[in-house]
N, C-alpha and C. Protein backbone atom coordinates (compact mmCIF):
# COMPACT_ATOMS: atom_id res chain seq x y z
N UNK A 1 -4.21 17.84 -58.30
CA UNK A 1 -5.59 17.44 -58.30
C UNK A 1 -6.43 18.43 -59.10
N UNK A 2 -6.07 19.85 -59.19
CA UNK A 2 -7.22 21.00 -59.89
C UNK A 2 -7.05 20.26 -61.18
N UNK A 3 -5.85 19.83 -61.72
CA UNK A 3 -5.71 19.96 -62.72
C UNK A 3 -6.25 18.91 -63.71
N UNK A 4 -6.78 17.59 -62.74
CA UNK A 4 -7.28 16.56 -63.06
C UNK A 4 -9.00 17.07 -63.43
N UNK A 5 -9.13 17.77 -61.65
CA UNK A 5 -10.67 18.40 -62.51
C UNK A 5 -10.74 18.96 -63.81
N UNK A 6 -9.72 20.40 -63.50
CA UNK A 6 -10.26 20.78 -64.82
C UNK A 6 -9.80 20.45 -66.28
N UNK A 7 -9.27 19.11 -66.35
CA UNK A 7 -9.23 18.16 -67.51
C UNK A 7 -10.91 18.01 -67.80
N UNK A 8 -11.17 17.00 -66.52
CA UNK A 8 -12.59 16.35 -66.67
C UNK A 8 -13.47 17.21 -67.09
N UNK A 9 -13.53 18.43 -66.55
CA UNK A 9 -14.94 19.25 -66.67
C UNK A 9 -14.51 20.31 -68.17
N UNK A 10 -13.59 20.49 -68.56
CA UNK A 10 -13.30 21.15 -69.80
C UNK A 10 -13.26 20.54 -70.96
N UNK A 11 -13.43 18.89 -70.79
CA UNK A 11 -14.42 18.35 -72.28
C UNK A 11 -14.91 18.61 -72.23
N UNK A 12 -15.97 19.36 -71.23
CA UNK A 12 -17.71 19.43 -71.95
C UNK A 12 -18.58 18.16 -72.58
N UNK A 13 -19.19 18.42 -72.53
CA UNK A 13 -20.89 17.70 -73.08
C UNK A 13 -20.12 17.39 -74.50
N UNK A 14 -20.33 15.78 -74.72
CA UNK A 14 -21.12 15.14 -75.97
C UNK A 14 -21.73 16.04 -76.75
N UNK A 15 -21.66 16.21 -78.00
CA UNK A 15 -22.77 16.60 -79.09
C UNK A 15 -23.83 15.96 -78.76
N UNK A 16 -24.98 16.81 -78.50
CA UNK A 16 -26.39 15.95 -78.42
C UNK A 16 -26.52 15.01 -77.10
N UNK A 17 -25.60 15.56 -76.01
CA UNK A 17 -25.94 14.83 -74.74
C UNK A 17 -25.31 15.46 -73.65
N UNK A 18 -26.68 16.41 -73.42
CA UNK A 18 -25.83 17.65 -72.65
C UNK A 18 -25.44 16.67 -71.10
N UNK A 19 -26.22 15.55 -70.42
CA UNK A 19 -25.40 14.98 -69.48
C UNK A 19 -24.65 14.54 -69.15
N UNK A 20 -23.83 14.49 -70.35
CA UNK A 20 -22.43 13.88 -70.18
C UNK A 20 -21.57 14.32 -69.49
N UNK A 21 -22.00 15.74 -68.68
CA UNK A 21 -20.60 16.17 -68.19
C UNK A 21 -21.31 17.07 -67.23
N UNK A 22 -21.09 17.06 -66.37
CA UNK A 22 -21.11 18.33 -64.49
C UNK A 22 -20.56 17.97 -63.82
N UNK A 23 -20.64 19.29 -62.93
CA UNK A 23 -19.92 19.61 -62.02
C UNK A 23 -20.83 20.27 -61.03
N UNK A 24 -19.90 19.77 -59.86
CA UNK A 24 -21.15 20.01 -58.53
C UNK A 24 -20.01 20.60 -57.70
N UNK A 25 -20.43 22.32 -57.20
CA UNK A 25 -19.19 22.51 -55.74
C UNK A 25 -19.97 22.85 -54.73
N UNK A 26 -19.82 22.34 -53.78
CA UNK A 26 -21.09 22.68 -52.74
C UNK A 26 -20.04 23.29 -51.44
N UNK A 27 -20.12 24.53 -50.52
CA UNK A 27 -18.99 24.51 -49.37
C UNK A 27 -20.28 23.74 -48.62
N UNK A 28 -19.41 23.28 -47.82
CA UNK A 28 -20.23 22.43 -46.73
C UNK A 28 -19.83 22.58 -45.29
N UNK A 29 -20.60 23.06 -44.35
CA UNK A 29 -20.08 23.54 -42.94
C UNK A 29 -20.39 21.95 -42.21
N UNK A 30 -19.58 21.17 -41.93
CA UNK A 30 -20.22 19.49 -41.42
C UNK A 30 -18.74 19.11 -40.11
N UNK A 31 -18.91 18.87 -39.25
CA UNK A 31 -18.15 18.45 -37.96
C UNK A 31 -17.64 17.38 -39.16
N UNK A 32 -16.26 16.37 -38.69
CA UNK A 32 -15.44 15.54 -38.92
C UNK A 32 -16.07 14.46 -39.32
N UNK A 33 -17.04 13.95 -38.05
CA UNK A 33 -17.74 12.88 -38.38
C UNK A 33 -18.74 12.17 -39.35
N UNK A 34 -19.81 13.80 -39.78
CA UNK A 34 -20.56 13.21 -40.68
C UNK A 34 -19.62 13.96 -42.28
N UNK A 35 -18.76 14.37 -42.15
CA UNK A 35 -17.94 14.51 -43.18
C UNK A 35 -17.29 13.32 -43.59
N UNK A 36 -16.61 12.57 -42.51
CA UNK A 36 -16.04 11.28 -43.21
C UNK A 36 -17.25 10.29 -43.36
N UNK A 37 -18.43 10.01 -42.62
CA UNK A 37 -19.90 9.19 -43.29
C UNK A 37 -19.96 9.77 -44.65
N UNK A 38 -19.78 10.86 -45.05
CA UNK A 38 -20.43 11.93 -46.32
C UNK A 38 -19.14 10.54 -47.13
N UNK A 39 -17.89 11.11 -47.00
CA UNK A 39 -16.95 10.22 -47.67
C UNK A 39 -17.55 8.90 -47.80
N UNK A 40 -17.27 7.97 -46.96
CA UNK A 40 -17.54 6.64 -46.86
C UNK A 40 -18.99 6.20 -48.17
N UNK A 41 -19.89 6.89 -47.76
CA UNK A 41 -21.39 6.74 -48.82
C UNK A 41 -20.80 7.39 -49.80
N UNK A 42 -19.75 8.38 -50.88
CA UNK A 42 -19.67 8.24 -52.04
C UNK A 42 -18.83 7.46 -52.14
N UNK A 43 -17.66 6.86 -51.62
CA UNK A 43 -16.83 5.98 -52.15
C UNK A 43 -17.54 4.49 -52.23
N UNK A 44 -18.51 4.31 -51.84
CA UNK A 44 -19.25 2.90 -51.55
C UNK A 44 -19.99 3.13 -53.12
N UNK A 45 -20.92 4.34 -53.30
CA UNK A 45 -21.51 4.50 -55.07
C UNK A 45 -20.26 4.36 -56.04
N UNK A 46 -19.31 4.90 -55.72
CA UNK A 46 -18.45 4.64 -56.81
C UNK A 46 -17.69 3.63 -56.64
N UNK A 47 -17.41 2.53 -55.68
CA UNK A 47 -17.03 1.15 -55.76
C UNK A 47 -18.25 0.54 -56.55
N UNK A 48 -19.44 0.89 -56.00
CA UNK A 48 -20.96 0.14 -56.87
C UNK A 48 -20.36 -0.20 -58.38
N UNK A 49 -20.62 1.18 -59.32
CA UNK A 49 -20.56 1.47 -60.44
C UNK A 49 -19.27 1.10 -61.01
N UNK A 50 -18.12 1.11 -60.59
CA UNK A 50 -16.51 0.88 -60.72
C UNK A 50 -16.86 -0.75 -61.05
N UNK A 51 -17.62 -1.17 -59.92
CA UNK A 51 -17.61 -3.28 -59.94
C UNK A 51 -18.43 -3.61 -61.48
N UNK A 52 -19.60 -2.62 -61.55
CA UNK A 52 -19.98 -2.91 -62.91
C UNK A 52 -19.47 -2.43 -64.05
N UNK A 53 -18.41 -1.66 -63.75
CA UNK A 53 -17.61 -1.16 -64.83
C UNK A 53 -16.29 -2.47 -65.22
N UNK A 54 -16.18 -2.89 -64.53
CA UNK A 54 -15.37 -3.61 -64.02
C UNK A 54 -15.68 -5.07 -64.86
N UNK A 55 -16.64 -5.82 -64.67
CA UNK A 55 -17.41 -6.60 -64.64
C UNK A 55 -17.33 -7.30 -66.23
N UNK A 56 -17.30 -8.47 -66.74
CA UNK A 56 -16.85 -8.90 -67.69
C UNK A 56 -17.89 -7.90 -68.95
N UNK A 57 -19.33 -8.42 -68.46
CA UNK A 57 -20.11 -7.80 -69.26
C UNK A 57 -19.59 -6.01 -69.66
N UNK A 58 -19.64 -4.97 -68.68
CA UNK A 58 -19.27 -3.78 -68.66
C UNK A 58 -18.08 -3.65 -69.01
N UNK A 59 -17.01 -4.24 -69.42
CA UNK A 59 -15.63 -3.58 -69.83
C UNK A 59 -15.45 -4.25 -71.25
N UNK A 60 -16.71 -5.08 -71.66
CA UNK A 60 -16.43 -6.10 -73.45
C UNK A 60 -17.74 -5.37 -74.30
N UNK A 61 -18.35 -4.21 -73.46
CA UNK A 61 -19.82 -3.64 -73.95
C UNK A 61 -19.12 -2.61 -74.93
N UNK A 62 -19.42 -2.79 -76.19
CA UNK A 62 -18.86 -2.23 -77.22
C UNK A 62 -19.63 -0.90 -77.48
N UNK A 63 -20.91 -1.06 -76.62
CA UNK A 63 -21.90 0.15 -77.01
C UNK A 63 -21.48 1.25 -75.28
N UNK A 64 -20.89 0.45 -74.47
CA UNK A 64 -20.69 1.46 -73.62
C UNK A 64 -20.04 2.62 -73.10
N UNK A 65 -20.74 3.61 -72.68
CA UNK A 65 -19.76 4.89 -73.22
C UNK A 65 -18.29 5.10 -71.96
N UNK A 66 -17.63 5.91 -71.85
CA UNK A 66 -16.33 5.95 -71.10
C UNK A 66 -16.39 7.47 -70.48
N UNK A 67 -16.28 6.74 -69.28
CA UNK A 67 -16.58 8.34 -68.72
C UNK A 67 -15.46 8.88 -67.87
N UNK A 68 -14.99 9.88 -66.78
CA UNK A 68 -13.95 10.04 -66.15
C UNK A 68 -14.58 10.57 -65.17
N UNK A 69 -14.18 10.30 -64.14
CA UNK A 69 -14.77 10.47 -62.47
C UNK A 69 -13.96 11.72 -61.69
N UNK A 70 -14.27 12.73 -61.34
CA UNK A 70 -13.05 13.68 -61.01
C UNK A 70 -14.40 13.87 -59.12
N UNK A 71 -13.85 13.23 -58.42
CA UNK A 71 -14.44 14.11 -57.25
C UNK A 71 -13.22 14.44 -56.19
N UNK A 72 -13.52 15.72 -55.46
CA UNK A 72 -12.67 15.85 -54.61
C UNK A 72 -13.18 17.03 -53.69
N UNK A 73 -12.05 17.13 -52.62
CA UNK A 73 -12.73 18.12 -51.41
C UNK A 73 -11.32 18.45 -50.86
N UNK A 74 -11.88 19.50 -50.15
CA UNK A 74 -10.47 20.14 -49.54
C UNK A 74 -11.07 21.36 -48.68
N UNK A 75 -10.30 22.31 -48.33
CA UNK A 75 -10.48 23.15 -47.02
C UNK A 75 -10.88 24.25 -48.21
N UNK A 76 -11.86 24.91 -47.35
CA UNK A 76 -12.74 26.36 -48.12
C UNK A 76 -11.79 27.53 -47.17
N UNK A 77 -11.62 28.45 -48.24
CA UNK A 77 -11.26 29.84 -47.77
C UNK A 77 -12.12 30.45 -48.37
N UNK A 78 -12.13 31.59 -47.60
CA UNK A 78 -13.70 32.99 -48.04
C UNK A 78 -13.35 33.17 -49.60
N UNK A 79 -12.04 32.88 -50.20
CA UNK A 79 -12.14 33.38 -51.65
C UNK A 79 -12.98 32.24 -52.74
N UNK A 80 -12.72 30.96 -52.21
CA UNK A 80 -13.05 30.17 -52.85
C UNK A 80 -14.77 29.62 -52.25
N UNK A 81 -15.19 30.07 -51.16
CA UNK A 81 -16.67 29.70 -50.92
C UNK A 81 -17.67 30.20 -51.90
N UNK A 82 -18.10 29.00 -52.81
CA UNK A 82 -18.65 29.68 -53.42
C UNK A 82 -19.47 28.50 -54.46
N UNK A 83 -20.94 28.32 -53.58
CA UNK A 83 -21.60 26.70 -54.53
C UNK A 83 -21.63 27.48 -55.94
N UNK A 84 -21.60 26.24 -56.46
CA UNK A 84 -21.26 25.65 -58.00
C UNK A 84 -21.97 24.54 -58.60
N UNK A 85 -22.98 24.62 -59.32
CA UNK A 85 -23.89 23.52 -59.89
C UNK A 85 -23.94 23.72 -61.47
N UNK A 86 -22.92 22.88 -62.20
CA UNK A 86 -22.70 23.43 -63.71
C UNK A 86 -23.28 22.18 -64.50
N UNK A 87 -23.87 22.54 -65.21
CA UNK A 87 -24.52 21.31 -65.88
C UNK A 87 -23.62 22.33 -67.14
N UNK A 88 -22.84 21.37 -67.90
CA UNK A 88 -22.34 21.99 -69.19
C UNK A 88 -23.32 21.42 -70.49
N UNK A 89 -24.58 21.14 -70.37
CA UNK A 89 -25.12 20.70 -71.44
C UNK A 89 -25.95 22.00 -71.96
């Protein structure tokens, strides 16, 4: 899985479009429950966007750009606690 991130996040930014590319690490102290709600509400945005990606119009759009989705989570140790908000533009 690191290695998928750091595929995604080591293109970097588009020439001339620094949003093309971040990265967000946040540690998060959250009980089980609203950790898997936390889950459930991003996998529901990225089913959203996936259906219009999906979607006859969105996958024949010759002007639309191609992006790669890298999210993930896992258990924090004291070496790795440590937020992360990288805008590579």
């Amino acid at each position: 899985m690191v290695s998928i991130i750091d595929e995604v996040i080591n293109a970097g930014p588009e020439e001339g479009n620094p949003h093309s590319c971040f990265a967000v690490m946040k540690p998060l102290a959250l009980p089980k429950r609203p950790y898997l709600a936390m889950i459930d509400e991003l996998t529901k945005i990225i089913d959203r966007y996936s259906y219009l990606s999906e979607s006859p119009k969105g996958s024949s759009n010759p002007t639309a750009n191609r992006w790669q989705l890298a999210l993930a989570s896992g258990a924090a140790t004291p070496e790795n606690v440590r937020p992360r908000i990288r805008n590579l533009g």
